[in-house]
Protein backbone atom coordinates (compact mmCIF):
# COMPACT_ATOMS: atom_id res chain seq x y z
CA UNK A 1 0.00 0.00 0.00
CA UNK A 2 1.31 3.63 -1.16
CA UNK A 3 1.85 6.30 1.58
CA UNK A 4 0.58 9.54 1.12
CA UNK A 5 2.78 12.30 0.01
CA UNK A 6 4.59 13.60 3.12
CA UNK A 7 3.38 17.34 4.08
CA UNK A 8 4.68 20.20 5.77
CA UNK A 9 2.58 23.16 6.92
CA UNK A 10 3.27 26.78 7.21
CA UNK A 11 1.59 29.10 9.64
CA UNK A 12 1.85 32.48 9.04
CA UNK A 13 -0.32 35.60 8.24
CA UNK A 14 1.98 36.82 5.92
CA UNK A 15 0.94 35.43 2.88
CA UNK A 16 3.72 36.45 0.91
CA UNK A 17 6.46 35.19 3.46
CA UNK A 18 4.69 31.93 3.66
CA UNK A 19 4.58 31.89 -0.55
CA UNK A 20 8.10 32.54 -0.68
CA UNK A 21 9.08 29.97 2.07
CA UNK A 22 6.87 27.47 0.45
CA UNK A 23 8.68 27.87 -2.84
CA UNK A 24 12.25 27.08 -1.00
CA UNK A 25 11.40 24.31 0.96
CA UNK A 26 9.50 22.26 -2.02
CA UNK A 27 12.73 22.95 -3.75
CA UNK A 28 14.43 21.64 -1.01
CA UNK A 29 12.63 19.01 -0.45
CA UNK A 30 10.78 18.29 -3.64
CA UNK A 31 8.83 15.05 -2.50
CA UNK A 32 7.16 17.07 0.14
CA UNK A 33 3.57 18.32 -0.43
CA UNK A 34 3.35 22.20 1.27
CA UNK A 35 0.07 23.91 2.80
CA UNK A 36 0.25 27.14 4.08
CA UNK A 37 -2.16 28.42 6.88
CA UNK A 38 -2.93 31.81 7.81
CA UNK A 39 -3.69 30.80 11.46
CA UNK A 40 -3.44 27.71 14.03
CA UNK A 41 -7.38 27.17 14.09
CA UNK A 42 -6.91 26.88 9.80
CA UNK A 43 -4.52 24.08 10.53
CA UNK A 44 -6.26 22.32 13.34
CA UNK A 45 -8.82 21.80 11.33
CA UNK A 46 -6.84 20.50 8.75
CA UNK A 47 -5.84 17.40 10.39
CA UNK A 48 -2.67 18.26 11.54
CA UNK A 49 -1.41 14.93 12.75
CA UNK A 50 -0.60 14.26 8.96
CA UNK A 51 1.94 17.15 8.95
CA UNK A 52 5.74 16.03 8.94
CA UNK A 53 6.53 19.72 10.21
CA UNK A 54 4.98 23.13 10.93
CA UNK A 55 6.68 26.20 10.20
CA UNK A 56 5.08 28.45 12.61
CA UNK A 57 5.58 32.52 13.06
CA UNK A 58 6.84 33.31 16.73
CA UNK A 59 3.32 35.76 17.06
CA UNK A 60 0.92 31.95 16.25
CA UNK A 61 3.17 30.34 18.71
CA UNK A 62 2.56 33.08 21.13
CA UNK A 63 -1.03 32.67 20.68
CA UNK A 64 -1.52 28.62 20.78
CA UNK A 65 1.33 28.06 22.92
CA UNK A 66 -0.50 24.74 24.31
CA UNK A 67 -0.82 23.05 20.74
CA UNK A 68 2.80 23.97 19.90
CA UNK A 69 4.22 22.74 23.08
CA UNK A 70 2.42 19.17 22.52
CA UNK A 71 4.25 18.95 18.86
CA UNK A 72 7.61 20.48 19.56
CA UNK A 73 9.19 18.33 18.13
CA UNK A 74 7.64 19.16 14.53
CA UNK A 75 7.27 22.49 15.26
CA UNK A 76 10.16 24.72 13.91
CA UNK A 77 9.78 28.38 14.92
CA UNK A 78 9.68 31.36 12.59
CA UNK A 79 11.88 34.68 14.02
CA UNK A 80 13.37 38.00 12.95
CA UNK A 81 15.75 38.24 15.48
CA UNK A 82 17.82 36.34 18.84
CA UNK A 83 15.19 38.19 21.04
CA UNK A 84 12.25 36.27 20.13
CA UNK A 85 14.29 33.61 21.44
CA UNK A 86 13.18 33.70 25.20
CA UNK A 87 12.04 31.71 27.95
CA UNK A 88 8.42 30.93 26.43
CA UNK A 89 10.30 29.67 23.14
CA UNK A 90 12.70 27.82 25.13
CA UNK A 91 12.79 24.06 23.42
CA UNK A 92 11.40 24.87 20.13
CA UNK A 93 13.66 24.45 17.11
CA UNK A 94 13.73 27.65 15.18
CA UNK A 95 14.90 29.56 11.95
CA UNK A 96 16.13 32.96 11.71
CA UNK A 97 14.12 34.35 8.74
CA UNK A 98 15.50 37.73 8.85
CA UNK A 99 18.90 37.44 7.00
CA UNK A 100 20.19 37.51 3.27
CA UNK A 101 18.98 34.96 0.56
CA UNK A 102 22.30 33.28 0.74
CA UNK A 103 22.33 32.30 4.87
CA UNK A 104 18.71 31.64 4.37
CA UNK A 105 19.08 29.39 2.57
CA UNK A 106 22.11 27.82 4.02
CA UNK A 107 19.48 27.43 7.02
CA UNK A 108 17.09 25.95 5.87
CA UNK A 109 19.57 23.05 3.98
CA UNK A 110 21.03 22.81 7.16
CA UNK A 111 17.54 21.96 8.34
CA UNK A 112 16.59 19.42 5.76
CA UNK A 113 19.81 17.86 5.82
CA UNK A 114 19.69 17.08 10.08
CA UNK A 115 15.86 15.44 9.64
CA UNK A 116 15.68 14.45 6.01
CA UNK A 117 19.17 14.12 4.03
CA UNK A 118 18.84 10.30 2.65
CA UNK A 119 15.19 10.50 2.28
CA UNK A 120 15.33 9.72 6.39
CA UNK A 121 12.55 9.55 8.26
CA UNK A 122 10.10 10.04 4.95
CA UNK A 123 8.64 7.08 3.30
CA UNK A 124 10.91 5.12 1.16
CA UNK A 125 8.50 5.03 -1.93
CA UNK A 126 8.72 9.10 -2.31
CA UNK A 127 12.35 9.43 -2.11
CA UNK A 128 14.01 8.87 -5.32
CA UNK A 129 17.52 9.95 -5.75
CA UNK A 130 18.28 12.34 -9.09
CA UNK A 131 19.95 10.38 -11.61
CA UNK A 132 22.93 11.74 -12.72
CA UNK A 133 22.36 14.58 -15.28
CA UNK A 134 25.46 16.33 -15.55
CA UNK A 135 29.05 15.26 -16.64
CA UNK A 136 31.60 14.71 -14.54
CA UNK A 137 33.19 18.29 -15.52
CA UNK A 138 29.78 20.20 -15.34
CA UNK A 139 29.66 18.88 -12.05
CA UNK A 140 33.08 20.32 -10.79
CA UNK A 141 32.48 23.34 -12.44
CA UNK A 142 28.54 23.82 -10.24
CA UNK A 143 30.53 22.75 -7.26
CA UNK A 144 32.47 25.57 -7.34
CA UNK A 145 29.87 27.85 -8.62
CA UNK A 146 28.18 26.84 -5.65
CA UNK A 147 31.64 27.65 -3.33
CA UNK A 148 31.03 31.13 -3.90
CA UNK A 149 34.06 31.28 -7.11
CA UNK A 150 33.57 33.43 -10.21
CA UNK A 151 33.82 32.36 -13.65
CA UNK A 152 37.66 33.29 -13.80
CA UNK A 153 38.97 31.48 -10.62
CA UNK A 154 37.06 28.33 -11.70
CA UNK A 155 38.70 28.73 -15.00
CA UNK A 156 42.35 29.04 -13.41
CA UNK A 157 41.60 26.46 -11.03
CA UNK A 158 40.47 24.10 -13.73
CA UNK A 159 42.79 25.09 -16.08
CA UNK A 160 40.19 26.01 -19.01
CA UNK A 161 39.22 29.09 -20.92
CA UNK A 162 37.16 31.40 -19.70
CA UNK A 163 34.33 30.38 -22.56
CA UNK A 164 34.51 27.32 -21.47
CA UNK A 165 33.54 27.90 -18.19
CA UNK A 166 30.62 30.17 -19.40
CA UNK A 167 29.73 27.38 -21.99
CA UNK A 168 29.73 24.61 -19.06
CA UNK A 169 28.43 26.78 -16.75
CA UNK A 170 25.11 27.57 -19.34
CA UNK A 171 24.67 23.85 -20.02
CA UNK A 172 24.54 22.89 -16.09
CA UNK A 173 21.32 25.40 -15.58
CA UNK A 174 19.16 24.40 -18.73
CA UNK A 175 19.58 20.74 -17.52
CA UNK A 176 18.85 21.58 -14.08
CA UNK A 177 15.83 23.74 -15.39
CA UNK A 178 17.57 25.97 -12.92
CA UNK A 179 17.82 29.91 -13.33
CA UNK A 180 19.69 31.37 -10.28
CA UNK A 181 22.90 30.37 -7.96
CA UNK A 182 20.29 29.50 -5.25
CA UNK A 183 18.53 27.08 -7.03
CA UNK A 184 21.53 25.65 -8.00
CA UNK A 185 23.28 25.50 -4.50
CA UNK A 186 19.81 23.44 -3.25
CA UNK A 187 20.49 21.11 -6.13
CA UNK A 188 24.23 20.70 -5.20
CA UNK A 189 23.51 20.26 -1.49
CA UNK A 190 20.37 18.13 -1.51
CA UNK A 191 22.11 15.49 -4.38
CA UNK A 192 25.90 15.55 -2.46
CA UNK A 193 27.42 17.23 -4.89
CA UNK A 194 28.44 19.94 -1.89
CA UNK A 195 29.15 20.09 1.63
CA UNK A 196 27.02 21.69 2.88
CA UNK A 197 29.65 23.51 5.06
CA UNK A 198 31.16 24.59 1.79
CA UNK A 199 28.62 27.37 0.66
C-alpha cells in the first residue's frame, strides 16, 4: 500500500512570506507536499497529525502556545531576530528568517539535511535519488559555482578558458531547469554534490 505524500505546513499571516518559504522548501525538499495556513485554528482543522513539520511565526506560537508545546518536536519556529528567542520559546527548534537569501538558505539546507538528508525519516517510496544529469566536468564546475568562485577562478583552477567555463556553466542550468545560484546551490547540497559547510 502507497503512503501519502509527506506534508509540511506553514503558519503564518503573511501570505507572501509563507509563498516565498513554500517555494524554497518544495525545492528543497521536492517530495514534500506544502500547505500554508494563515492561522493555528486553519490548521487544526486541517488534520494536523498528517503534517511532517509546521513552520510556525513566533506571534501563532505566542497565541496557541498549548498546541505547539504538545508537537515540539515538529514544530520549527519562525523569528526575525535572537530576542524572540526567550524563555516561552525555550525548546522549540527555530529559523532565523531575517537574514540575506544566501544564509537563508544555508538554514534551511542545514535543516533538511539534520531530519531528512537520505530520504530519512520520509517514506521510502517518495524518495528517489536524481539520476545523474550532468558530466563529470559540469559537475566540478557547479561545485564551485556553488563555493562562492567566479567564472575566472574556476577557469584558473580548472585550467580552461574562460568560454569554457561560461559554456559549461550555461549547459549545467538548462539541464537543471535551474535559473539562479540558489537554485543551483539546493540542487548541489540536496544530491551531495556539496558540503554543505562549503557554501
Amino acid at each position: 500500500m502507497f503512503q501519502k505524500i509527506p506534508q509540511i505546513s506553514i503558519v503564518d499571516s503573511n501570505t507572501l512570506a509563507a509563498i516565498g518559504l513554500k517555494g524554497i522548501l518544495q525545492s528543497i525538499i521536492p517530495m514534500m507536499s506544502v500547505e500554508i495556513f494563515s492561522s493555528t485554528e486553519e490548521l487544526m482543522n486541517a488534520q494536523p497529525d498528517k503534517f511532517y513539520h509546521y513552520f510556525v511565526s513566533s506571534e501563532m506560537i505566542g497565541q496557541n502556545k498549548d498546541f505547539y508545546l504538545k508537537n515540539i518536536r515538529k514544530t520549527i519556529l519562525l523569528t526575525k531576530s535572537t530576542t524572540d528567542i526567550d524563555k516561552q520559546y525555550t525548546g522549540f527548534h527555530y529559523l532565523y528568517i531575517d537574514k540575506k537569501e544566501k544564509e537563508l538558505l544555508k538554514s534551511l539546507l542545514w535543516l533538511e539535511q539534520m531530519a531528512h538528508s537520505e530520504g530519512r525519516h520520509l517514506p521510502p517510496t517518495h524518495f528517489t535519488k536524481h539520476k545523474q544529469i550532468l558530466s563529470d566536468r559540469e559537475a566540478e564546475v557547479m561545485s564551485l559555482i556553488v563555493k562562492g568562485m567566479i567564472n575566472k577562478e574556476i577557469a584558473d583552477k580548472l585550467h580552461i578558458g574562460l568560454s569554457t567555463v561560461i559554456t559549461h556553466r550555461r549547459n549545467i542550468m538548462e539541464k537543471l531547469h535551474v535559473k539562479s545560484v540558489s537554485a543551483l546551490t539546493i540542487y548541489a547540497v540536496i544530491n551531495g554534490y556539496v558540503n554543505i559547510n562549503d557554501i
